[in-house]
C-alpha atoms as a PDB file:
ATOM      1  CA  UNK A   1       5.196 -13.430   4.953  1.00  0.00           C
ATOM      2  CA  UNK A   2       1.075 -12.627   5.191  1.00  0.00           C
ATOM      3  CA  UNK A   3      -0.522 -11.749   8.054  1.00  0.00           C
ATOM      4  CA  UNK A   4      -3.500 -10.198   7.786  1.00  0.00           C
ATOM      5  CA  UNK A   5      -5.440  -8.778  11.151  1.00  0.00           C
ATOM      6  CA  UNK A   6      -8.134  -6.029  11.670  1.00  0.00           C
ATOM      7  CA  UNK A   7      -6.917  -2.950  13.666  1.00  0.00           C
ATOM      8  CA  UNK A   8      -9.696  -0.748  14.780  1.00  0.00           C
ATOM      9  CA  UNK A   9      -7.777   0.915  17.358  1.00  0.00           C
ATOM     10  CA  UNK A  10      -5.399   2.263  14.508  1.00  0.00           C
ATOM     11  CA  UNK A  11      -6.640   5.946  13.588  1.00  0.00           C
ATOM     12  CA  UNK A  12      -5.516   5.510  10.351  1.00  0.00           C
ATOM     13  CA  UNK A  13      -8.490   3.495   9.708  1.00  0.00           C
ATOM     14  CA  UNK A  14     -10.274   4.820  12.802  1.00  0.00           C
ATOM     15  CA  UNK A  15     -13.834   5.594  10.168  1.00  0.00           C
ATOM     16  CA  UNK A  16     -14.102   1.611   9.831  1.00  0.00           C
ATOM     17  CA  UNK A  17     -12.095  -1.885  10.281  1.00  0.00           C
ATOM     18  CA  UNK A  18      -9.983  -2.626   7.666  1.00  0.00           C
ATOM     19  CA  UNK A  19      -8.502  -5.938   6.620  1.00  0.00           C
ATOM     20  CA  UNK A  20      -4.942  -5.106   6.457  1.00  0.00           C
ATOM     21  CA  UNK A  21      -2.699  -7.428   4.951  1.00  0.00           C
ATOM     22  CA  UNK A  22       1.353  -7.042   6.080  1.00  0.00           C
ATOM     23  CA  UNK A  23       2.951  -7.649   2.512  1.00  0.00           C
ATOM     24  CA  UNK A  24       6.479  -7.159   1.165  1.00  0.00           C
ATOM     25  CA  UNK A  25       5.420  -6.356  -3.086  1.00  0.00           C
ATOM     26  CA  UNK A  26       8.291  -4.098  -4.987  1.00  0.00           C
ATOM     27  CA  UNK A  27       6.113  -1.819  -6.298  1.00  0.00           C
ATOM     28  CA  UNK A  28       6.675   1.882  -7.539  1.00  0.00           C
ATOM     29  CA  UNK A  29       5.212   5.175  -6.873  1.00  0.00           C
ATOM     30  CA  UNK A  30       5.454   9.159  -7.381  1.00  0.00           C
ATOM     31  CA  UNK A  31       4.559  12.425  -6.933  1.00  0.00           C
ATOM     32  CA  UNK A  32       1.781  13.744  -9.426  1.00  0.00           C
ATOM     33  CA  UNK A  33       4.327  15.691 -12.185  1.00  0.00           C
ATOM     34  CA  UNK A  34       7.324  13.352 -11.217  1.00  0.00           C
ATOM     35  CA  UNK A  35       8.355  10.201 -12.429  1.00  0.00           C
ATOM     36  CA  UNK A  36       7.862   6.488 -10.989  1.00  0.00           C
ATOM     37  CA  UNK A  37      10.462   5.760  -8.288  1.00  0.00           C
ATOM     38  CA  UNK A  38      10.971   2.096  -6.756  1.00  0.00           C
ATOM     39  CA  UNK A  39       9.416   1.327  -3.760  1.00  0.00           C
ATOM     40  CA  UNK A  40       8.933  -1.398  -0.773  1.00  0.00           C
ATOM     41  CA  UNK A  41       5.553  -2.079  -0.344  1.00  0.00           C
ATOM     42  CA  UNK A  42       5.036  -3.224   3.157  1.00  0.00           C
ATOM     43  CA  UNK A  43       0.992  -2.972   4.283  1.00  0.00           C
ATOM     44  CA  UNK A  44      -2.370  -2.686   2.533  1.00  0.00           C
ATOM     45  CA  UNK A  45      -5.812  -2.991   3.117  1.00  0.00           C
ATOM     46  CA  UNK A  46      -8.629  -1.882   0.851  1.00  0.00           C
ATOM     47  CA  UNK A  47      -8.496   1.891   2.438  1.00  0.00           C
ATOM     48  CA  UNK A  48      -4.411   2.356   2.358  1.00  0.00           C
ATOM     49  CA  UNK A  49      -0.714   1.181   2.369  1.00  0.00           C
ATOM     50  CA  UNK A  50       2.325   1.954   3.716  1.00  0.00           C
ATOM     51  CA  UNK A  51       5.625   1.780   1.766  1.00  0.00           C
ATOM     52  CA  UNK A  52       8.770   2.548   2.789  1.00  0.00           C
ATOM     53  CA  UNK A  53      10.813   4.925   0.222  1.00  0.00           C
ATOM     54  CA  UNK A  54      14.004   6.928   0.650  1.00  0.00           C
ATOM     55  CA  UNK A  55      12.788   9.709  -1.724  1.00  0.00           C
ATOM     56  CA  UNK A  56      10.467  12.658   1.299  1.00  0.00           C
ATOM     57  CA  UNK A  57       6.849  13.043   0.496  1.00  0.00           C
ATOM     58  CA  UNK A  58       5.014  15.636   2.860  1.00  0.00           C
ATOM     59  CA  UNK A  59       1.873  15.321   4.809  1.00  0.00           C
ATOM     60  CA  UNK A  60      -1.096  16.070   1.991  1.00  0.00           C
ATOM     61  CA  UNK A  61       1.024  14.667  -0.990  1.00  0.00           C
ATOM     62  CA  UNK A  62      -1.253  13.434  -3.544  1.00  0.00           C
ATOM     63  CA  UNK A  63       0.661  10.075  -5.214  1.00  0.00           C
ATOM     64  CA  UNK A  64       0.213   7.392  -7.912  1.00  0.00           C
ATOM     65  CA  UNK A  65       0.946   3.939  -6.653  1.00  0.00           C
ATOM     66  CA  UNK A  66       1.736   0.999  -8.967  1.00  0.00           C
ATOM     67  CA  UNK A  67       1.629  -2.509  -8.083  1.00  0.00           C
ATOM     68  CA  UNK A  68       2.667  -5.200 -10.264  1.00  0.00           C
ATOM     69  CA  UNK A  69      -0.273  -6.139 -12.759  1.00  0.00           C
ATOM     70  CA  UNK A  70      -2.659  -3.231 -11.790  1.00  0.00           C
ATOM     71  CA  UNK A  71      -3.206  -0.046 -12.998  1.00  0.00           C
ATOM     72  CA  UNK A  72      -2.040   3.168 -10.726  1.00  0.00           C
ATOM     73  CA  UNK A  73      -3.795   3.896  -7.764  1.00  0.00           C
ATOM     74  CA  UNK A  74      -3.971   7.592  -6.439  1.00  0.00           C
ATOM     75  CA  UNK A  75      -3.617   8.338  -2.669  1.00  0.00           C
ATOM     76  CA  UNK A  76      -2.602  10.723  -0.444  1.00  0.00           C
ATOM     77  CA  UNK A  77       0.445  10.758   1.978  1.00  0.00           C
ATOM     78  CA  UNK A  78      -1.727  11.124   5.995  1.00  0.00           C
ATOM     79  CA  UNK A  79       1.429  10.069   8.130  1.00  0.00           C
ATOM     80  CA  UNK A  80       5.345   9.722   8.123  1.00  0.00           C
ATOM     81  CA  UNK A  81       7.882   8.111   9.980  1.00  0.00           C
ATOM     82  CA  UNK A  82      11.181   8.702   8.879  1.00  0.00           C
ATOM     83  CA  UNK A  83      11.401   6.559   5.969  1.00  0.00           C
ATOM     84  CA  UNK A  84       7.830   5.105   6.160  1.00  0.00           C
ATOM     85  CA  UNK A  85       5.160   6.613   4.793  1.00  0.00           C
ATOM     86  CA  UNK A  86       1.059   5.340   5.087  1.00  0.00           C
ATOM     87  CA  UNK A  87      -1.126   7.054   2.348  1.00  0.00           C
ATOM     88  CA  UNK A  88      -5.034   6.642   1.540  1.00  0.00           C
ATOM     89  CA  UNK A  89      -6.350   5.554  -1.065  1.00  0.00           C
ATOM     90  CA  UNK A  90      -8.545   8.148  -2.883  1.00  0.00           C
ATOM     91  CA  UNK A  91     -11.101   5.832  -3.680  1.00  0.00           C
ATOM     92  CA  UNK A  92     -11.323   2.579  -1.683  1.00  0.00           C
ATOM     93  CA  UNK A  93      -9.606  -0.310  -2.965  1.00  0.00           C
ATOM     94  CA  UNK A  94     -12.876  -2.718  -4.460  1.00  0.00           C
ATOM     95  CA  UNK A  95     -12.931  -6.045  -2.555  1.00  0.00           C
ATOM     96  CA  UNK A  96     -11.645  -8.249  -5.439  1.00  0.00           C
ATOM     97  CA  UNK A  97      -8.621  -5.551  -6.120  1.00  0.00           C
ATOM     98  CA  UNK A  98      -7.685  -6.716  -3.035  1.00  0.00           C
ATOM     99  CA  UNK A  99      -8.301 -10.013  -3.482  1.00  0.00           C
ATOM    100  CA  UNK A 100      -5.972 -10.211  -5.896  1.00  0.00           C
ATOM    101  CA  UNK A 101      -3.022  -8.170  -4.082  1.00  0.00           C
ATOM    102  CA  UNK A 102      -3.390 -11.098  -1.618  1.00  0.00           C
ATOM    103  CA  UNK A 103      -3.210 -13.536  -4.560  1.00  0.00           C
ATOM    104  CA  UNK A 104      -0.412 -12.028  -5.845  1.00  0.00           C
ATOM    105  CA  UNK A 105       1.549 -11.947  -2.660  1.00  0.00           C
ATOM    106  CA  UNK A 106       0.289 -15.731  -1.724  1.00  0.00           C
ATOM    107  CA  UNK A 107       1.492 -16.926  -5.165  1.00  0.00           C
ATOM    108  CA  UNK A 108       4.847 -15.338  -4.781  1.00  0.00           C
ATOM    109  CA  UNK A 109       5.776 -16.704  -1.898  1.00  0.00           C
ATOM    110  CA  UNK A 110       4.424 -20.309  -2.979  1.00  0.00           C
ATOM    111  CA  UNK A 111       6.805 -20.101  -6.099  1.00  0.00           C
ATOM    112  CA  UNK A 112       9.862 -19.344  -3.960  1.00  0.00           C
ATOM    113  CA  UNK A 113       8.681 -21.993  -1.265  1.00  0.00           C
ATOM    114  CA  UNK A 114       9.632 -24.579  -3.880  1.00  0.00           C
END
């Protein structure tokens, strides 16, 4: 399922409003000197995600992100809850990255719809 709404009251992306797009993408990720580990993407928007991932990150964690046809994407770990983590991206995500996450996710769910 996509849903995609701006939260401005969030204060994860308190500096601005963010498109954030719920997602579910299997995706990977890891800790900078550790290998890849596979993860549930769950949320995105061009400034962050959130995943949920057995493996414990701490606050401050710098991690690579990889999601299926792009190239890793560094961000750091900003909040936890249990199991769910939300990280920012080091560098924002550029408008037609994202684009294309929400391509991705839309032509997914088309292919299983038939």
């Amino acid at each position: 399922m996509l849903h995609i709404d701006r939260r401005k009251d969030d204060p994860f992306t308190s500096r601005r409003a963010a498109i954030r797009a719920d997602v579910e993408i299997s995706a990977e990720i890891r800790q900078f000197g550790y290998s890849y580990y596979k993860t549930r993407l769950t949320d995105i928007s061009q400034l962050g995600f959130r995943v949920e991932h057995p493996f414990k990150f701490n606050l401050g964690t710098r991690v690579n992100l990889r999601i299926p046809g792009l190239e890793a994407l560094e961000a750091e770990i900003k909040w936890i809850e249990g199991d769910r983590y939300g990280a920012m991206f080091i560098a924002p995500l550029h408008p037609a990255v994202f684009d294309h996450i929400i391509q991705y996710v839309n032509g997914r769910h088309q292919k299983a719809a038939c």
